[in-house]
C-alpha atoms as a PDB file:
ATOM      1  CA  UNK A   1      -6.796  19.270  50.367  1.00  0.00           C
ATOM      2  CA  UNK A   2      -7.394  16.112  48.309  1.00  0.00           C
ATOM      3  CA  UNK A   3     -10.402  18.015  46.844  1.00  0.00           C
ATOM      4  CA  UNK A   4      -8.132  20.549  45.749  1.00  0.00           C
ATOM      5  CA  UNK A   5      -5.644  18.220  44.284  1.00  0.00           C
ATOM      6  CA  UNK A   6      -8.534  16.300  42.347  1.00  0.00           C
ATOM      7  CA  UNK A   7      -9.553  19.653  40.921  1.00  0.00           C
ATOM      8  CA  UNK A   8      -5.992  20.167  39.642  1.00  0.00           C
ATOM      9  CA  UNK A   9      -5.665  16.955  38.138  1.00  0.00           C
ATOM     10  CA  UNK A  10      -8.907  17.547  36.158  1.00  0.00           C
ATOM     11  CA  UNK A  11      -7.256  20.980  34.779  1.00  0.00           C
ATOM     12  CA  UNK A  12      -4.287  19.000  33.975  1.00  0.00           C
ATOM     13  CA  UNK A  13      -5.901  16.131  32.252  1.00  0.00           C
ATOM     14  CA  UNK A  14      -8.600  18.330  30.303  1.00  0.00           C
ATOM     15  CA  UNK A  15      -5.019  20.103  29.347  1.00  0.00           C
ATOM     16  CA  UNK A  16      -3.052  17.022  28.079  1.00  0.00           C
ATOM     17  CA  UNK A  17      -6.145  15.479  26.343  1.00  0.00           C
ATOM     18  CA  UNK A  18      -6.532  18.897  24.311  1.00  0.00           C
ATOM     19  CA  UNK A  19      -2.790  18.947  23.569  1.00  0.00           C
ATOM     20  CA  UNK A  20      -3.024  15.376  22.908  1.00  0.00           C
ATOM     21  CA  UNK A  21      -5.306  16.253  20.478  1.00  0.00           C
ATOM     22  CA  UNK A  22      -3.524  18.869  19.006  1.00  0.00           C
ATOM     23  CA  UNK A  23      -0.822  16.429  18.302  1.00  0.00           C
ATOM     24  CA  UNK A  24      -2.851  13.538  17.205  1.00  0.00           C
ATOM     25  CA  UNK A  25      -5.451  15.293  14.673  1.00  0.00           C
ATOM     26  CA  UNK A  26      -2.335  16.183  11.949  1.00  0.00           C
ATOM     27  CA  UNK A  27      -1.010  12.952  12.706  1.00  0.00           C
ATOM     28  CA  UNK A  28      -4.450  10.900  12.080  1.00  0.00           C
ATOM     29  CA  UNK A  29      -5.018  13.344   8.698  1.00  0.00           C
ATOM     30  CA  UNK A  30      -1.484  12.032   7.439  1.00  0.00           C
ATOM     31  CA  UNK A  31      -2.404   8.844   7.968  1.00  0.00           C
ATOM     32  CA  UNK A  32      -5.762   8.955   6.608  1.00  0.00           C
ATOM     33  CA  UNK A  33      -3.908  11.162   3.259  1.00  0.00           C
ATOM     34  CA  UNK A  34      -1.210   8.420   3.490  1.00  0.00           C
ATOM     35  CA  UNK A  35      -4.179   5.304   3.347  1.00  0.00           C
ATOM     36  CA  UNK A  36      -5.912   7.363   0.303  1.00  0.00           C
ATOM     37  CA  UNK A  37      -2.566   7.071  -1.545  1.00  0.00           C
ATOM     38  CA  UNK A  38      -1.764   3.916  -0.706  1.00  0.00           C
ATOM     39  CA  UNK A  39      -5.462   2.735  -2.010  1.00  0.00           C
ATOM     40  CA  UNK A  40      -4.890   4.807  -5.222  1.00  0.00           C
ATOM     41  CA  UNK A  41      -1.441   3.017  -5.644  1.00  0.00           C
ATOM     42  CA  UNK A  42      -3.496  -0.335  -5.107  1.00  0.00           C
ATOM     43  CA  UNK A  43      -6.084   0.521  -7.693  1.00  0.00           C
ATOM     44  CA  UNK A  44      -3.181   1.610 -10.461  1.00  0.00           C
ATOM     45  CA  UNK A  45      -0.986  -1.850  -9.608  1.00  0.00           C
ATOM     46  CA  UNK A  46      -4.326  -3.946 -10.004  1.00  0.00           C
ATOM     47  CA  UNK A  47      -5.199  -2.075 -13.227  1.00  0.00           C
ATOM     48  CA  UNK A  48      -1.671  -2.382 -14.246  1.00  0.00           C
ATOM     49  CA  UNK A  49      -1.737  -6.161 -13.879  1.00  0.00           C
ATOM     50  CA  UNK A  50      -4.621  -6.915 -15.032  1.00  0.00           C
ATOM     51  CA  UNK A  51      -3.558  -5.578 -18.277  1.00  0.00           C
ATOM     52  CA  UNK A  52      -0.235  -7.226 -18.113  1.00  0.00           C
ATOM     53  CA  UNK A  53      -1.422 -10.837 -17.435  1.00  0.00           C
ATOM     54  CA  UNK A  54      -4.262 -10.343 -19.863  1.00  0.00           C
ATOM     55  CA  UNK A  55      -1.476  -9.402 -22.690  1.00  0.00           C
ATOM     56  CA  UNK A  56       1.161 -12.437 -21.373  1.00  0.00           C
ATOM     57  CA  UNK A  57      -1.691 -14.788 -21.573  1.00  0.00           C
ATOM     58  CA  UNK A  58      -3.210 -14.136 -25.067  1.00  0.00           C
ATOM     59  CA  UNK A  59      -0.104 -14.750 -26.318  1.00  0.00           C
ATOM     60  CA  UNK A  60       0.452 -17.954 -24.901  1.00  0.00           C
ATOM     61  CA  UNK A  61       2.732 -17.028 -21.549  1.00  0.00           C
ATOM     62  CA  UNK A  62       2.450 -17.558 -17.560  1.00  0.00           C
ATOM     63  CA  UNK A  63       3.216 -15.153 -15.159  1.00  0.00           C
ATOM     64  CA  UNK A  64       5.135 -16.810 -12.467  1.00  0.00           C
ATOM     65  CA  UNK A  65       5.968 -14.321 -10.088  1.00  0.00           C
ATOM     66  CA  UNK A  66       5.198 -10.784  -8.820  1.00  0.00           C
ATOM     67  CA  UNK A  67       7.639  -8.789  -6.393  1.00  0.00           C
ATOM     68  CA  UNK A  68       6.335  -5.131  -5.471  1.00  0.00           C
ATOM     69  CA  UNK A  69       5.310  -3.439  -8.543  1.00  0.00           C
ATOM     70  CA  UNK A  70       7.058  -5.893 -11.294  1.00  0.00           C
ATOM     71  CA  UNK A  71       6.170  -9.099 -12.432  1.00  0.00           C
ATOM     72  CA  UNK A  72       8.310 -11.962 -13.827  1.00  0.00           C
ATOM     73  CA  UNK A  73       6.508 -14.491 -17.378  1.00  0.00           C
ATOM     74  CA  UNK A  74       7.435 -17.028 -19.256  1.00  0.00           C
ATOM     75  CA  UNK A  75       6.507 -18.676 -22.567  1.00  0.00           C
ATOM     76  CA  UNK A  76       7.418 -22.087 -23.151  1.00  0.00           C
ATOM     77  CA  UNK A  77       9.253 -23.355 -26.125  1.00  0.00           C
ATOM     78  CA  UNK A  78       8.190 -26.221 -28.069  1.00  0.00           C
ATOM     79  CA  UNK A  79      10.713 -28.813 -28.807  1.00  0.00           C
ATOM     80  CA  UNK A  80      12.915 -28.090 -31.763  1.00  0.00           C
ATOM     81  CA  UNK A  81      11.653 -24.162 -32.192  1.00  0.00           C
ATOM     82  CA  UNK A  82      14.008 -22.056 -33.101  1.00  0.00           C
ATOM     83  CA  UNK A  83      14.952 -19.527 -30.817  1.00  0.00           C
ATOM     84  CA  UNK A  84      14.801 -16.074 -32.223  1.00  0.00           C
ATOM     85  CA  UNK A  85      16.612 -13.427 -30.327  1.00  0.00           C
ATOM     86  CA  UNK A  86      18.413 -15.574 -28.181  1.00  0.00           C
ATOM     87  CA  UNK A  87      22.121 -15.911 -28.583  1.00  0.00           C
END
């Protein structure tokens, strides 16, 4: 008997591991199709900023802070400049 219920319990297992794998190979393609994306959205931000901080700098600003895909610069204003467009 406990041969017999070792022999079904390799069926079973060799049964869930294929259905396991069933399951899991979609799943592990999303993911990988999900990483690829999220690497191409990487390369665009970094490209993106690059050219941002490039253009704030030459013309004499910092960039002081970056939240998600937006970044926040400042230029400073010399003492007694007018300030044009400010109100």
């Amino acid at each position: 008997m406990p041969s017999l219920c070792l022999a079904q319990a390799a069926r079973s297992s060799d049964r869930d591991f294929k259905s396991d794998t069933l399951v899991a190979e979609p799943l592990s393609t999303g993911i990988n199709k999900a990483h690829q994306g999220a690497e191409r959205m990487r390369q665009k931000l970094n490209l993106y900023f690059g050219e941002m901080i490039d253009f704030i700098v030459d013309a004499g600003g910092d960039v002081v802070k970056f939240a998600g895909d937006a970044l926040m610069a400042v230029w400073r204003l010399e003492a007694g400049a007018a300030m044009h467009g400010c109100s």
